[in-house]
PDB file of N, CA and C in Angstrom:
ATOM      1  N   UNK A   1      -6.762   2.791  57.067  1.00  0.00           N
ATOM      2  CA  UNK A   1      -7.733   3.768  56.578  1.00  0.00           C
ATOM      3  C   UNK A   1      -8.621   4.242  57.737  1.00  0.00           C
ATOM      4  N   UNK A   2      -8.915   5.424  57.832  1.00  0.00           N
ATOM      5  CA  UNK A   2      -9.889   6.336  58.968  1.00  0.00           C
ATOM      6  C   UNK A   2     -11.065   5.803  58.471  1.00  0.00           C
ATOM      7  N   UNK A   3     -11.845   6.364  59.765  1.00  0.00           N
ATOM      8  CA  UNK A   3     -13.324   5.349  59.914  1.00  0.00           C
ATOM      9  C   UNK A   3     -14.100   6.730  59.235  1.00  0.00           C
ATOM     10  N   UNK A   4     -13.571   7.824  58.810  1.00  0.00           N
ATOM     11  CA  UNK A   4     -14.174   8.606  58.300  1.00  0.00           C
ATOM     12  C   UNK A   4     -12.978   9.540  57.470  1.00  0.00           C
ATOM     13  N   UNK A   5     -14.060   9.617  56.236  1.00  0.00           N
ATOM     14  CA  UNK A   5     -13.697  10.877  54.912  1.00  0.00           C
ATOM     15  C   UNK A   5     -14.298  11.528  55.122  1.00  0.00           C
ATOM     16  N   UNK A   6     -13.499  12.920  54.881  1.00  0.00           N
ATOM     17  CA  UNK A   6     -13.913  14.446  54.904  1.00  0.00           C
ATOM     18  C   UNK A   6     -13.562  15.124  53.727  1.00  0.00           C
ATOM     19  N   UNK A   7     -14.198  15.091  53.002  1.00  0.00           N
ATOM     20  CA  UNK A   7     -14.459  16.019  51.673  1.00  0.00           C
ATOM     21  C   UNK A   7     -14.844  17.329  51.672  1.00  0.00           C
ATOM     22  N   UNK A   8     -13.978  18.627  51.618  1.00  0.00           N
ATOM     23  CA  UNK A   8     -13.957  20.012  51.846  1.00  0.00           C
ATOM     24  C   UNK A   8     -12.966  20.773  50.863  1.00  0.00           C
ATOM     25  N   UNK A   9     -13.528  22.126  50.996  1.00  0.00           N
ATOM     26  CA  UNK A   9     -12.685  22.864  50.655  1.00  0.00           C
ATOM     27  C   UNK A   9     -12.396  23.944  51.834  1.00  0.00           C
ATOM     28  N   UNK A  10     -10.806  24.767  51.926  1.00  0.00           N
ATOM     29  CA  UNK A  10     -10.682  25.678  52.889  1.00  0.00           C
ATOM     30  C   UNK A  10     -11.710  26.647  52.855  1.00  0.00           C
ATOM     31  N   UNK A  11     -11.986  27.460  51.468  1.00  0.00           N
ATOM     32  CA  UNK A  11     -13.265  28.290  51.525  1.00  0.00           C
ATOM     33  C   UNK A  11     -14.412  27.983  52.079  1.00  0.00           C
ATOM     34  N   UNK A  12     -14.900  26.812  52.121  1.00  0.00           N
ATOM     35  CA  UNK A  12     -15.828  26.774  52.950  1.00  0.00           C
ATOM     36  C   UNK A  12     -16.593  26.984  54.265  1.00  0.00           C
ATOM     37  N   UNK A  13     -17.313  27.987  54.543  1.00  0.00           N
ATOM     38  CA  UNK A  13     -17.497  27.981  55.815  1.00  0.00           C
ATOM     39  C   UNK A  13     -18.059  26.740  57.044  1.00  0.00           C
ATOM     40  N   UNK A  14     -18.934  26.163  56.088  1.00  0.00           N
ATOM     41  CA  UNK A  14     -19.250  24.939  56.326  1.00  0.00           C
ATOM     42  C   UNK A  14     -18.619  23.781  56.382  1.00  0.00           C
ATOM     43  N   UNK A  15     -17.402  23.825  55.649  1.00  0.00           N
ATOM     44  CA  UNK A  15     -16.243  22.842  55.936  1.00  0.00           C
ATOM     45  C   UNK A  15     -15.684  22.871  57.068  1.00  0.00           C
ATOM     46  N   UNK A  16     -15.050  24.239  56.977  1.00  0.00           N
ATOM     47  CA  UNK A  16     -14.154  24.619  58.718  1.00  0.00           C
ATOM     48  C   UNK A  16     -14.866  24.292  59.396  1.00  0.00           C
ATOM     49  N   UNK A  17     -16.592  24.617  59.605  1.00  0.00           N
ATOM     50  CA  UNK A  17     -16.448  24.204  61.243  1.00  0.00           C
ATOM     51  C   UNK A  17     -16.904  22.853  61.270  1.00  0.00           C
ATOM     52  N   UNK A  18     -17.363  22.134  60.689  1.00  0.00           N
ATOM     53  CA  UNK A  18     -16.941  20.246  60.688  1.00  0.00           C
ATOM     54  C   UNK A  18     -15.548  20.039  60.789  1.00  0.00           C
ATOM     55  N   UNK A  19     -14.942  20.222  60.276  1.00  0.00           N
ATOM     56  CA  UNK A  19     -13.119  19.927  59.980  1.00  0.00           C
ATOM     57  C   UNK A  19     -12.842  20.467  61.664  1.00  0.00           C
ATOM     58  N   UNK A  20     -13.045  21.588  61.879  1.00  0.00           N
ATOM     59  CA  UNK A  20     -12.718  21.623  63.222  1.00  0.00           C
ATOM     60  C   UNK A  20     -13.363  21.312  64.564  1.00  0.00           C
ATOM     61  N   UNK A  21     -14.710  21.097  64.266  1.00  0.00           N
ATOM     62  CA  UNK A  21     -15.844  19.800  65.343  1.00  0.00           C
ATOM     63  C   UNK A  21     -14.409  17.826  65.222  1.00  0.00           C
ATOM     64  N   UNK A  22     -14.427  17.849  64.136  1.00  0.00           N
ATOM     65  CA  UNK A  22     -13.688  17.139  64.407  1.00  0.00           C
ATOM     66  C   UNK A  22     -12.243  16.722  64.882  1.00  0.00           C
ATOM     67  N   UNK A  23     -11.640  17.757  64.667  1.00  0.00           N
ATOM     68  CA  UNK A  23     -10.556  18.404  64.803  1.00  0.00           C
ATOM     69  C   UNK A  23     -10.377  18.146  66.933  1.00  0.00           C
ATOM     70  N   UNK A  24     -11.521  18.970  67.620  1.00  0.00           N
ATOM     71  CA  UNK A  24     -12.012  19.113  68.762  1.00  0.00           C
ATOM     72  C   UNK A  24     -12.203  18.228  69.626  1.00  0.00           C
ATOM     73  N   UNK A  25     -13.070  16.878  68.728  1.00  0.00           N
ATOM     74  CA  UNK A  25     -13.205  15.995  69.195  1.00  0.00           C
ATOM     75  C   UNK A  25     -12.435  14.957  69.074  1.00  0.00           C
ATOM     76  N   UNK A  26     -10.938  14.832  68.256  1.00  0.00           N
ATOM     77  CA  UNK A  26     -10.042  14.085  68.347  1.00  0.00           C
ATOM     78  C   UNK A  26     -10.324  12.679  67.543  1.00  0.00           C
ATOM     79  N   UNK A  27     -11.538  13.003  66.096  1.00  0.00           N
ATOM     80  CA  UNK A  27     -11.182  12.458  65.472  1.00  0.00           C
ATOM     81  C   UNK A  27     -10.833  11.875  64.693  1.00  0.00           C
ATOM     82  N   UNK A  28     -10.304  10.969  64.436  1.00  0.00           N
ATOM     83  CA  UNK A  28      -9.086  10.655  62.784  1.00  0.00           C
ATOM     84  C   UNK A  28      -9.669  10.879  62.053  1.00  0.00           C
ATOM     85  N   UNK A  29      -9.394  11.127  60.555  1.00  0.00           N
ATOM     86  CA  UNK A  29     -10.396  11.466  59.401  1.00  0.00           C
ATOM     87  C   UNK A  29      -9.210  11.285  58.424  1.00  0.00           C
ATOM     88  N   UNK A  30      -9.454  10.888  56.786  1.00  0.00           N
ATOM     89  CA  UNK A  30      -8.761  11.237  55.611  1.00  0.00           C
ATOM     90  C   UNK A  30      -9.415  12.390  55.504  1.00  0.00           C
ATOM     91  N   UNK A  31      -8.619  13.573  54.779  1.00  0.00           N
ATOM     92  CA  UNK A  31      -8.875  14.383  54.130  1.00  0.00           C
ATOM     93  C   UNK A  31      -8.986  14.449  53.034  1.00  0.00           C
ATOM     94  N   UNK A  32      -9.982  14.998  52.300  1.00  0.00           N
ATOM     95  CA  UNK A  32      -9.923  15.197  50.474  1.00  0.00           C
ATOM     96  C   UNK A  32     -10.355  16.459  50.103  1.00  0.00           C
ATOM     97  N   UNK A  33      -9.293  16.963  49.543  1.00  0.00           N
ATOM     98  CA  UNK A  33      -9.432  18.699  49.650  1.00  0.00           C
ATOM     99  C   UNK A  33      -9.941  18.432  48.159  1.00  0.00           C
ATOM    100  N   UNK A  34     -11.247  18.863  47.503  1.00  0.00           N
ATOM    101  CA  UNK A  34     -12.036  18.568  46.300  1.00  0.00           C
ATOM    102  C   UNK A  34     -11.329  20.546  45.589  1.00  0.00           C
ATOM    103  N   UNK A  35     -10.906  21.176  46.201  1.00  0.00           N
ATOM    104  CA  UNK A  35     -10.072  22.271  45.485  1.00  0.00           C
ATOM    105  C   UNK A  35      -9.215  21.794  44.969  1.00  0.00           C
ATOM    106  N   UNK A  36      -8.578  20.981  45.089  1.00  0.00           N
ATOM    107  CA  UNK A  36      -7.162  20.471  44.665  1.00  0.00           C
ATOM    108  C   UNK A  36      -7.140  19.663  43.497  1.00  0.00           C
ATOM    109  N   UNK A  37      -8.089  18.752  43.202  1.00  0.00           N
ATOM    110  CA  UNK A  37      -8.516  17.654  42.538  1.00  0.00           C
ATOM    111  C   UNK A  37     -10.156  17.808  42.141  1.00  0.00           C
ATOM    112  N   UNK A  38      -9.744  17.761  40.425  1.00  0.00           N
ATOM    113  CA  UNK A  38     -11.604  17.476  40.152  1.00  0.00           C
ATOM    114  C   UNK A  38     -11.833  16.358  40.177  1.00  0.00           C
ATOM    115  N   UNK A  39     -11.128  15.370  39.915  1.00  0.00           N
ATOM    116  CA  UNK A  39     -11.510  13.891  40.745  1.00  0.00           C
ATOM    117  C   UNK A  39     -11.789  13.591  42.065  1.00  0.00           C
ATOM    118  N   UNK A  40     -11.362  14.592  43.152  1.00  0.00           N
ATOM    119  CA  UNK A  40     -11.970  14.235  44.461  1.00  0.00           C
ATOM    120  C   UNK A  40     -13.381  15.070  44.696  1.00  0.00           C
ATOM    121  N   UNK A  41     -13.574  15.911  43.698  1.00  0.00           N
ATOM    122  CA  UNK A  41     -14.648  16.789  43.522  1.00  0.00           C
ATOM    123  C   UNK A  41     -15.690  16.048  43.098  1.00  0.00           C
ATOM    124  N   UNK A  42     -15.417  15.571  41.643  1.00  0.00           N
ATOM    125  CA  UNK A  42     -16.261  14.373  41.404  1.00  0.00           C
ATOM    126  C   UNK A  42     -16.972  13.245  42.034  1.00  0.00           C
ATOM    127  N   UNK A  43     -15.510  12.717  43.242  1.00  0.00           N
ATOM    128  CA  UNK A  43     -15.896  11.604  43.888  1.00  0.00           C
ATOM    129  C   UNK A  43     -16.942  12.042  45.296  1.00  0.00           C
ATOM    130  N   UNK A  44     -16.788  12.843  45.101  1.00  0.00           N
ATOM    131  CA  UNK A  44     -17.878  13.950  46.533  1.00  0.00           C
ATOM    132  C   UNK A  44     -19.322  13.541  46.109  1.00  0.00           C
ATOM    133  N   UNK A  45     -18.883  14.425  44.908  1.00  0.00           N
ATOM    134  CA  UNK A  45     -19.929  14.548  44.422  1.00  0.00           C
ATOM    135  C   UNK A  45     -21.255  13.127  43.657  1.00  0.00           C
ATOM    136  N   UNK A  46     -20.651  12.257  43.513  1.00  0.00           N
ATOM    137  CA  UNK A  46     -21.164  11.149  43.180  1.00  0.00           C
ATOM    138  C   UNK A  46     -21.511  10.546  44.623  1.00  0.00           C
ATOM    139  N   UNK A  47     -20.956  10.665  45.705  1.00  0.00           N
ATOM    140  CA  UNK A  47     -21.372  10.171  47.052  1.00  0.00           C
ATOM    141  C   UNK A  47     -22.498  10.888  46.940  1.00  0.00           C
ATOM    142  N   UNK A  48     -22.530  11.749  47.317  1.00  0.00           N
ATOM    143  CA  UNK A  48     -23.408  13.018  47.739  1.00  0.00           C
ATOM    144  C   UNK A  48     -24.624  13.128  46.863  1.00  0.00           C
ATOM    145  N   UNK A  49     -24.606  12.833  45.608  1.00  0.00           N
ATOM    146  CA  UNK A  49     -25.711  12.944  44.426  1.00  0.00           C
ATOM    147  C   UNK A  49     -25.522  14.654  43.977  1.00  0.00           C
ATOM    148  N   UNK A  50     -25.122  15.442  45.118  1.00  0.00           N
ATOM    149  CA  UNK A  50     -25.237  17.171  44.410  1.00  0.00           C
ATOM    150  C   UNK A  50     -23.562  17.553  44.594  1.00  0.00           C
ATOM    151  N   UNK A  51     -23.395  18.622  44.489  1.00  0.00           N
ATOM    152  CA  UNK A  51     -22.211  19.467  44.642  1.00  0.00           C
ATOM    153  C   UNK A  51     -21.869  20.362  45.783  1.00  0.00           C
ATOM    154  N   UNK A  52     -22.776  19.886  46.839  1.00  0.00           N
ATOM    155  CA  UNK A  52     -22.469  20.405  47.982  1.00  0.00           C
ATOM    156  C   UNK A  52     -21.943  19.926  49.038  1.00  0.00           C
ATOM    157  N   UNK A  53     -20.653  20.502  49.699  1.00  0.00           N
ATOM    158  CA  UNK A  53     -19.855  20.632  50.876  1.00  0.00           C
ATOM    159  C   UNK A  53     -20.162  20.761  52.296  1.00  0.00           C
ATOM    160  N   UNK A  54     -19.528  20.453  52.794  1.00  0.00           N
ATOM    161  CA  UNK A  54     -18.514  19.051  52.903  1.00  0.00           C
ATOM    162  C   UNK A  54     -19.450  17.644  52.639  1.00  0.00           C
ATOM    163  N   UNK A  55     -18.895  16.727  52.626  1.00  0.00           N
ATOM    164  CA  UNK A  55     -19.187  15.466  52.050  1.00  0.00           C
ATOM    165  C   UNK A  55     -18.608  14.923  53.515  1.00  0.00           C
ATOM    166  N   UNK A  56     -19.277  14.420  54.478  1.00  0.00           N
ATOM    167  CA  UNK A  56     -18.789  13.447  55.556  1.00  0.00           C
ATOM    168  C   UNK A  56     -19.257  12.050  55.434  1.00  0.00           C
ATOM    169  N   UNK A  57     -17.994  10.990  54.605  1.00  0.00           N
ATOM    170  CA  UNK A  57     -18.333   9.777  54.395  1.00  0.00           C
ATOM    171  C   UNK A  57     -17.787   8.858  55.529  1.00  0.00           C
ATOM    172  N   UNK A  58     -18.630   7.777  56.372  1.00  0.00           N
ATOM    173  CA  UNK A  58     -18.018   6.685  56.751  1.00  0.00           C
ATOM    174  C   UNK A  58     -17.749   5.839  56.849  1.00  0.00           C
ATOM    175  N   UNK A  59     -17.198   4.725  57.027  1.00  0.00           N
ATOM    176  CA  UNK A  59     -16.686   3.361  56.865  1.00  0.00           C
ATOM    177  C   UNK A  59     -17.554   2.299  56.119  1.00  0.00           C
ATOM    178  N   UNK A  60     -18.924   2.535  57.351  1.00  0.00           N
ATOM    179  CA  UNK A  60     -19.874   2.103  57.069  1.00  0.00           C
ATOM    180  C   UNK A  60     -20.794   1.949  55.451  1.00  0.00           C
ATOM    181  N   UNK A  61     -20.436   2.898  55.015  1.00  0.00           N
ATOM    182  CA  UNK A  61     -20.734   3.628  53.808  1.00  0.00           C
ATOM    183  C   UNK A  61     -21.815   4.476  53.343  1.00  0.00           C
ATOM    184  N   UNK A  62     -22.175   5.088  55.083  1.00  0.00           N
ATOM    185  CA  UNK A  62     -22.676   6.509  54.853  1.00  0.00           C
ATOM    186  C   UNK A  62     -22.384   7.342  55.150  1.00  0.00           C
ATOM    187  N   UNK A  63     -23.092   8.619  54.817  1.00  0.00           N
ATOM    188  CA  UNK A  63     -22.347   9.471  54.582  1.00  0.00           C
ATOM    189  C   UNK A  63     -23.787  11.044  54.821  1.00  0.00           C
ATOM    190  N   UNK A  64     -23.389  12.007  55.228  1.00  0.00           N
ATOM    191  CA  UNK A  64     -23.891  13.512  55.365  1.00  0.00           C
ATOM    192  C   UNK A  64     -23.610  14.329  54.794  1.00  0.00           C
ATOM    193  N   UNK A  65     -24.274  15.062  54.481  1.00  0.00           N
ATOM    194  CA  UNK A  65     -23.662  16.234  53.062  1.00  0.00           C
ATOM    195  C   UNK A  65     -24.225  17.815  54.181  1.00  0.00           C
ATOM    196  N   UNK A  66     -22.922  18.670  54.371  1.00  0.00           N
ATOM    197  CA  UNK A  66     -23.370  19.642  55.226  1.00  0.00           C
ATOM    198  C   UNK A  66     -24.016  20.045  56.761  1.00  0.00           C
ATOM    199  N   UNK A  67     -23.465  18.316  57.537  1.00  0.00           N
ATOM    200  CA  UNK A  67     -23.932  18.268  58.678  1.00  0.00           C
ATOM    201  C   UNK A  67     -24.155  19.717  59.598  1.00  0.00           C
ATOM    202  N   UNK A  68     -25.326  19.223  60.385  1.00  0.00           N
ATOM    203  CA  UNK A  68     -24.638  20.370  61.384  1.00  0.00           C
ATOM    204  C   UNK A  68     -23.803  19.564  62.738  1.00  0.00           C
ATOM    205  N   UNK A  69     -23.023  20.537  63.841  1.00  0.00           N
ATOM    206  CA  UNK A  69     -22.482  20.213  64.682  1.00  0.00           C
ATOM    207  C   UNK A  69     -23.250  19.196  65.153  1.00  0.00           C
ATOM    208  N   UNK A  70     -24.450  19.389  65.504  1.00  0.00           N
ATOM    209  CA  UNK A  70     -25.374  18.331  66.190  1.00  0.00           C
ATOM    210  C   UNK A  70     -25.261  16.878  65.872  1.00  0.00           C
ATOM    211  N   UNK A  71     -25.652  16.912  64.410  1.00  0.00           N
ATOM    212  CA  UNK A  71     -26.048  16.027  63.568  1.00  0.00           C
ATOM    213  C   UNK A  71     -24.668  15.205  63.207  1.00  0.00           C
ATOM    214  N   UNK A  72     -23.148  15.515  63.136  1.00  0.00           N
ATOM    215  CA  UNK A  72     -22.165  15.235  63.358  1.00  0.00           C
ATOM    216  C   UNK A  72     -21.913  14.656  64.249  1.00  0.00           C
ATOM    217  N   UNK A  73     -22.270  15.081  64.994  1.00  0.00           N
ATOM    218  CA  UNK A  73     -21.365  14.751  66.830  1.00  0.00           C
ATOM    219  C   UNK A  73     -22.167  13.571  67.155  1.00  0.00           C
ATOM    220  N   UNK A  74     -23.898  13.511  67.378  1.00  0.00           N
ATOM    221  CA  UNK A  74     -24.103  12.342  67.061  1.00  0.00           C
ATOM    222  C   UNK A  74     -24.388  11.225  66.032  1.00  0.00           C
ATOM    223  N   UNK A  75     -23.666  11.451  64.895  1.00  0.00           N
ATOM    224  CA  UNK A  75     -23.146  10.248  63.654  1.00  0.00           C
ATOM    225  C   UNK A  75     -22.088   9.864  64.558  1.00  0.00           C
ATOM    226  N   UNK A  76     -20.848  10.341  65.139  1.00  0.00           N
ATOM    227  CA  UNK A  76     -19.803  10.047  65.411  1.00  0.00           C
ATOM    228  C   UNK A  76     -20.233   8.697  66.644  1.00  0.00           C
ATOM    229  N   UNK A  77     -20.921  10.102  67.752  1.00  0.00           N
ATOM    230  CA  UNK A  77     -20.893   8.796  68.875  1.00  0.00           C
ATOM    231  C   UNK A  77     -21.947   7.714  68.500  1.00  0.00           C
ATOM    232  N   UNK A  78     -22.939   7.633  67.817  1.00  0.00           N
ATOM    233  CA  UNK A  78     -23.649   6.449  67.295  1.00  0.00           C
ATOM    234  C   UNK A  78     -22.643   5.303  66.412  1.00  0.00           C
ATOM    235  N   UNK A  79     -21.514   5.561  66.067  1.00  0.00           N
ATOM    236  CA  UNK A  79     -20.546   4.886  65.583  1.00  0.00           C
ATOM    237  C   UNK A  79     -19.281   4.294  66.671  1.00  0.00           C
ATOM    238  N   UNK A  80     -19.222   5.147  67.891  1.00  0.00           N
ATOM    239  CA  UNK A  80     -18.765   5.079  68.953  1.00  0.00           C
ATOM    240  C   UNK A  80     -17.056   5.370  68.248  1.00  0.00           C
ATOM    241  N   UNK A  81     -16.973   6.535  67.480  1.00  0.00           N
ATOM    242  CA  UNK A  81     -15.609   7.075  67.528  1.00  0.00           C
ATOM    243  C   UNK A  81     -15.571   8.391  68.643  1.00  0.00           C
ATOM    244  N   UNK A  82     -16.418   8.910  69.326  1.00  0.00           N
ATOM    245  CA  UNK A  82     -16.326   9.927  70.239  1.00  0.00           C
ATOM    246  C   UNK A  82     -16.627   8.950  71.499  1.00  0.00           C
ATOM    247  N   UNK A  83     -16.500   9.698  73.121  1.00  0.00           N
ATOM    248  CA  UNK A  83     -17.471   8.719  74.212  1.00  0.00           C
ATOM    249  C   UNK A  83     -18.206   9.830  74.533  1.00  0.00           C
TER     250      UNK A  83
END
């Protein structure tokens, strides 16, 4: 299992560019496309407490709702999956 879940949809603008910050930075992630499934929608959404995208959960068992690049990049290297 990846040290991080990514909960998105393609419409999202706010998804793509997390999905592809990570994408960039090379690293691993499950995906859970919450379009596809109202159970992964649900399960977002119960992380998250609201209905907003993306849902970046990690191992640890926290998690960011709508990071920005910033705020991403260092969750990651404070976890030491980026150097």
């Amino acid at each position: 299992m990846a040290e991080v879940t990514y909960y998105g949809a393609d419409w999202c603008s706010d998804c793509r560019r997390s999905k592809s910050l990570l994408n960039t930075l090379g690293v691993e992630y499950d995906v859970k496309d919450v379009e596809q499934s109202a159970e992964l929608a649900a399960e977002a959404e119960a992380i998250a407490g609201r209905k907003n995208i993306p849902v970046i959960k990690f191992a640890d068992g926290e998690f960011m709702v709508e990071p920005s690049d910033a705020d991403l990049h260092a969750a990651l290297t404070k976890r030491g999956l980026i150097k």
